[in-house]
C-alpha atoms as a PDB file:
ATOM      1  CA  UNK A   1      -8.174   7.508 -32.696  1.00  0.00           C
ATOM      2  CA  UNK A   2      -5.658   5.393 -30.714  1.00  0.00           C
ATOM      3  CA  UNK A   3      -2.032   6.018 -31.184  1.00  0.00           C
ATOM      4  CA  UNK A   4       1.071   4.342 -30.119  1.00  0.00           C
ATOM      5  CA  UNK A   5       1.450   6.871 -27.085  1.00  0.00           C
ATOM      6  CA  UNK A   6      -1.791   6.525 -26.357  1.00  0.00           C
ATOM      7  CA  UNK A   7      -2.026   4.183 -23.085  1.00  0.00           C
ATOM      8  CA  UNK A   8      -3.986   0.987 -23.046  1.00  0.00           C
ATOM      9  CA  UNK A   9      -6.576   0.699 -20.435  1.00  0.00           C
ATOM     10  CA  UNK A  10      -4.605  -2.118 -18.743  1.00  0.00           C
ATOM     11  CA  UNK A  11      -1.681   0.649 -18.219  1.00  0.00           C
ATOM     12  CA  UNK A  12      -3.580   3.592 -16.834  1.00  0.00           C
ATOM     13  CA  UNK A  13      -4.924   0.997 -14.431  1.00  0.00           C
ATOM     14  CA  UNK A  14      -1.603  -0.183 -13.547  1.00  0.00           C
ATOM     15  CA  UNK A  15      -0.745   3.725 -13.329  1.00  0.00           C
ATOM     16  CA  UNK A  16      -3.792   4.183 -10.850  1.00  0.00           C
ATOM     17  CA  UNK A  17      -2.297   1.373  -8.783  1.00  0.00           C
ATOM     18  CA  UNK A  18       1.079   3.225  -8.771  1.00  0.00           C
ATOM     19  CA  UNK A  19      -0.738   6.485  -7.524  1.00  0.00           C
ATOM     20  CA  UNK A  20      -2.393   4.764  -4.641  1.00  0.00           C
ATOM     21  CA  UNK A  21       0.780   3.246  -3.193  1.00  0.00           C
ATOM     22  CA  UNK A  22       2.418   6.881  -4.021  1.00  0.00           C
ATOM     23  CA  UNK A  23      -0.174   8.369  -1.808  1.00  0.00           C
ATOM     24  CA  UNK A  24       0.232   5.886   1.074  1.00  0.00           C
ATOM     25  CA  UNK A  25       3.449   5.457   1.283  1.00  0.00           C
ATOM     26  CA  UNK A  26       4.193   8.966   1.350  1.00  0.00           C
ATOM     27  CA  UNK A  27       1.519  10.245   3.296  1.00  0.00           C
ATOM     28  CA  UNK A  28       1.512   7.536   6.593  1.00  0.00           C
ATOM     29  CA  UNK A  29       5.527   6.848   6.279  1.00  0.00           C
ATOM     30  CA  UNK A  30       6.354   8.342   9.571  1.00  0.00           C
ATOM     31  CA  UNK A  31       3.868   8.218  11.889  1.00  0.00           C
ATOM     32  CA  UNK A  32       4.296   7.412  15.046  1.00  0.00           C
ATOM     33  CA  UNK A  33       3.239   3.406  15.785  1.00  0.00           C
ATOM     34  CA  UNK A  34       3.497   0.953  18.578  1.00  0.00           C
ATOM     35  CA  UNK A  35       1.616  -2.503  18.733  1.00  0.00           C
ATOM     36  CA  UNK A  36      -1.294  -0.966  20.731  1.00  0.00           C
ATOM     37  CA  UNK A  37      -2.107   1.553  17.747  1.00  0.00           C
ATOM     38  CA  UNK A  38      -0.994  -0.453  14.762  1.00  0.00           C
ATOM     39  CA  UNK A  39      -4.736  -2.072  13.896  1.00  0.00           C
ATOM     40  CA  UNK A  40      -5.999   1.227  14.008  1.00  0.00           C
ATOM     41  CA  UNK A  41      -3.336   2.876  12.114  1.00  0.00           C
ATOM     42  CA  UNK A  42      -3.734   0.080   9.669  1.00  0.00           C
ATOM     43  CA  UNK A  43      -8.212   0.676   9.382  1.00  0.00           C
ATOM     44  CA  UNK A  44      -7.104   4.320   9.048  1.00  0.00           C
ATOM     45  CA  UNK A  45      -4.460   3.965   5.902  1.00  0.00           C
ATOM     46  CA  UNK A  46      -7.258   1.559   4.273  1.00  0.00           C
ATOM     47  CA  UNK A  47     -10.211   3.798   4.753  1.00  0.00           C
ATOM     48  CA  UNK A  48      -8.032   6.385   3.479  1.00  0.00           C
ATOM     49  CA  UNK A  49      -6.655   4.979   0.385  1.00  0.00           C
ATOM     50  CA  UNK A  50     -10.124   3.405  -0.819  1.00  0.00           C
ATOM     51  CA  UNK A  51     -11.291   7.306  -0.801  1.00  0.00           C
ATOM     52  CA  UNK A  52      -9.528   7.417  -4.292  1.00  0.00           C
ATOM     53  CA  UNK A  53     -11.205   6.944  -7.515  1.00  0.00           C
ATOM     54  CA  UNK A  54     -11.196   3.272  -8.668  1.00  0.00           C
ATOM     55  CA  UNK A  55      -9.468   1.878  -5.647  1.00  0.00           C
ATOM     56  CA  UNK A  56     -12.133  -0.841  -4.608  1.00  0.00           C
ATOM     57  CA  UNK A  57     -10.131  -2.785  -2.062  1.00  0.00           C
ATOM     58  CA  UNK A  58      -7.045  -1.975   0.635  1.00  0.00           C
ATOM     59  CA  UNK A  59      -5.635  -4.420   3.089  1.00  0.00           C
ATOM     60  CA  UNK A  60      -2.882  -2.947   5.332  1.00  0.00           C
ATOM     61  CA  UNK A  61      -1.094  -5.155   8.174  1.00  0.00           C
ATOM     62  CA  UNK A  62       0.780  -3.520  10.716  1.00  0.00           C
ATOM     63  CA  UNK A  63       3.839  -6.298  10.897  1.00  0.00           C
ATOM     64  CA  UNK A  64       3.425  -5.886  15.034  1.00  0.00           C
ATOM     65  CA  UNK A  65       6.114  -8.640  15.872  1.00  0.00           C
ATOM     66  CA  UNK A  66       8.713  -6.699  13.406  1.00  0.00           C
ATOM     67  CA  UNK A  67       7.493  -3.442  15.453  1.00  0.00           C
ATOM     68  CA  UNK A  68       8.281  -5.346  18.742  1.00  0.00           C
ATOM     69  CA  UNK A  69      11.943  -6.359  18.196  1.00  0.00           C
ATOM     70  CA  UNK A  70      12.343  -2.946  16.654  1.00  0.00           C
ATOM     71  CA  UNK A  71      10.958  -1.141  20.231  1.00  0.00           C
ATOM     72  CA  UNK A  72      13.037  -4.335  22.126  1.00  0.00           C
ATOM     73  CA  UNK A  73      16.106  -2.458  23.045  1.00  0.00           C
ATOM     74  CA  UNK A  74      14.324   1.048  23.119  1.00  0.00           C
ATOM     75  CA  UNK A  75      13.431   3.651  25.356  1.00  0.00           C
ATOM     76  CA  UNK A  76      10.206   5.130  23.626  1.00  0.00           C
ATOM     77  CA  UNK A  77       6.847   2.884  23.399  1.00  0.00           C
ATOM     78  CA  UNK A  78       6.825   3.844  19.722  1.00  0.00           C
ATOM     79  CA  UNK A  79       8.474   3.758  16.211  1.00  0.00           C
ATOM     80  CA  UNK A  80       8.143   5.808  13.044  1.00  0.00           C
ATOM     81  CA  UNK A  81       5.662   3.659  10.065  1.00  0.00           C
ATOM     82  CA  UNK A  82       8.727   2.854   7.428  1.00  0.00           C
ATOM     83  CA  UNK A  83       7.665  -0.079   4.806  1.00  0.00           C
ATOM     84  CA  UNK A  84       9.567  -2.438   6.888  1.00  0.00           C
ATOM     85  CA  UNK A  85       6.515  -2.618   9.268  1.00  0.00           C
ATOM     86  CA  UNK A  86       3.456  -3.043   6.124  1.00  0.00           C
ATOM     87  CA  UNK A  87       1.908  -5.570   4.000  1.00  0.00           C
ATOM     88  CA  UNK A  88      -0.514  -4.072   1.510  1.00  0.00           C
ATOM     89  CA  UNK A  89      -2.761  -5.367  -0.913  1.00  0.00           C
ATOM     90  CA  UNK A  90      -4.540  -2.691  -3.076  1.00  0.00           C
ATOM     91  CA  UNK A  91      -7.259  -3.730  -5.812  1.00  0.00           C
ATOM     92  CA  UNK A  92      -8.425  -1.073  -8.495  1.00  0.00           C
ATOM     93  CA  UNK A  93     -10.672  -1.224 -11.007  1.00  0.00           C
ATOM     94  CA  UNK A  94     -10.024   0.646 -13.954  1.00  0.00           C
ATOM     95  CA  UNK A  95     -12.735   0.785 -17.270  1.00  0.00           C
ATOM     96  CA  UNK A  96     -13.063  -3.154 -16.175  1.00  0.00           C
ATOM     97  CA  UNK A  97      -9.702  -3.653 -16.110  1.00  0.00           C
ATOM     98  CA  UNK A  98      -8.904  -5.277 -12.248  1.00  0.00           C
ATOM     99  CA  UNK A  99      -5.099  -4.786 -11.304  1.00  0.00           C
ATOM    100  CA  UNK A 100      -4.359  -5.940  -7.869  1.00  0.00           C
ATOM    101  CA  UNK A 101      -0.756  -4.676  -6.270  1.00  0.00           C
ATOM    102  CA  UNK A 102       1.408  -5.652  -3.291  1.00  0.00           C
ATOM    103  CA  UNK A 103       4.008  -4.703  -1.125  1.00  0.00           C
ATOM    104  CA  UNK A 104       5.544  -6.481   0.841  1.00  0.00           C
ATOM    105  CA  UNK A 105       9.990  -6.122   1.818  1.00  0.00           C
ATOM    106  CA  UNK A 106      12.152  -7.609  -0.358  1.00  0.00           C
ATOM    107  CA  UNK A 107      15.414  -7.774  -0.090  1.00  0.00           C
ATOM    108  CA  UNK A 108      15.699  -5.532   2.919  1.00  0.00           C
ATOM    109  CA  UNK A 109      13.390  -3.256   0.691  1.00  0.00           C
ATOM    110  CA  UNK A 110       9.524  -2.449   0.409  1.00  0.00           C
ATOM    111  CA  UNK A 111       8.905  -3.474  -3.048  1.00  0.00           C
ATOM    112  CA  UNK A 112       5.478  -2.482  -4.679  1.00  0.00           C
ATOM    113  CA  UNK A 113       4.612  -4.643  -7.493  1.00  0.00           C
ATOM    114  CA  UNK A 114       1.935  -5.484  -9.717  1.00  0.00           C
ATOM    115  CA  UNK A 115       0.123  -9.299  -8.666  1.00  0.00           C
ATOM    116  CA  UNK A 116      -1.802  -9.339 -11.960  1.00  0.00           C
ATOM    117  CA  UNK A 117      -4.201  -7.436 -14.456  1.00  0.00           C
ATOM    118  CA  UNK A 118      -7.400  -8.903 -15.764  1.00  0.00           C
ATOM    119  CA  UNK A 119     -10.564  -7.403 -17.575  1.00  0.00           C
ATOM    120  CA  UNK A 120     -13.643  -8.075 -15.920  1.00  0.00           C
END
């Protein structure tokens, strides 16, 4: 029996979307980066994230020129991962339902939003 609380596949997909960018944002906001490590550090956040259930595609960029002027005037080699310095893409597929996510800065902040939702 479906009730008004009761979500609609299209939202617990959405919801599984929000739990993936939880867990990456959270878990690889501040490690240490420079240009030399940031394609690896990008492979490792999408190999990580597509571990979850119903995540069936990740695409991380390492923004290296925004890490560049950020090390320009510094000391250290190296920078703490902050959303300023990643583009995402994450695709899951929920029960059919396809939601694919971004985030990208906006606004001096790294918004996560929802791209679009679609049955399959």
């Amino acid at each position: 029996m479906t009730t008004d609380t009761d979500p609609t596949v299209a939202e617990a997909a959405c919801f599984e979307a929000g739990i993936k960018f939880g867990t990456l944002y959270h878990q690889f906001a501040g490690t240490p980066v420079s240009p030399d490590s940031a394609a690896s550090l990008a492979q490792a956040i999408e190999e990580s994230i597509e571990n979850q259930p119903h995540c069936t595609d990740v695409t991380v960029e390492v923004l290296v020129d925004e890490l560049e002027a950020e090390l320009a005037d510094s000391a250290a080699d190296y920078t703490e991962l902050t959303g300023r310095f990643l583009e995402v893409d994450i695709v899951v597929d929920y029960e059919g339902c396809e939601v694919v996510t971004r985030m990208e800065m906006e606004d001096g902040y790294p918004l996560m939003r929802v791209e679009s939702v679609r049955d399959r």
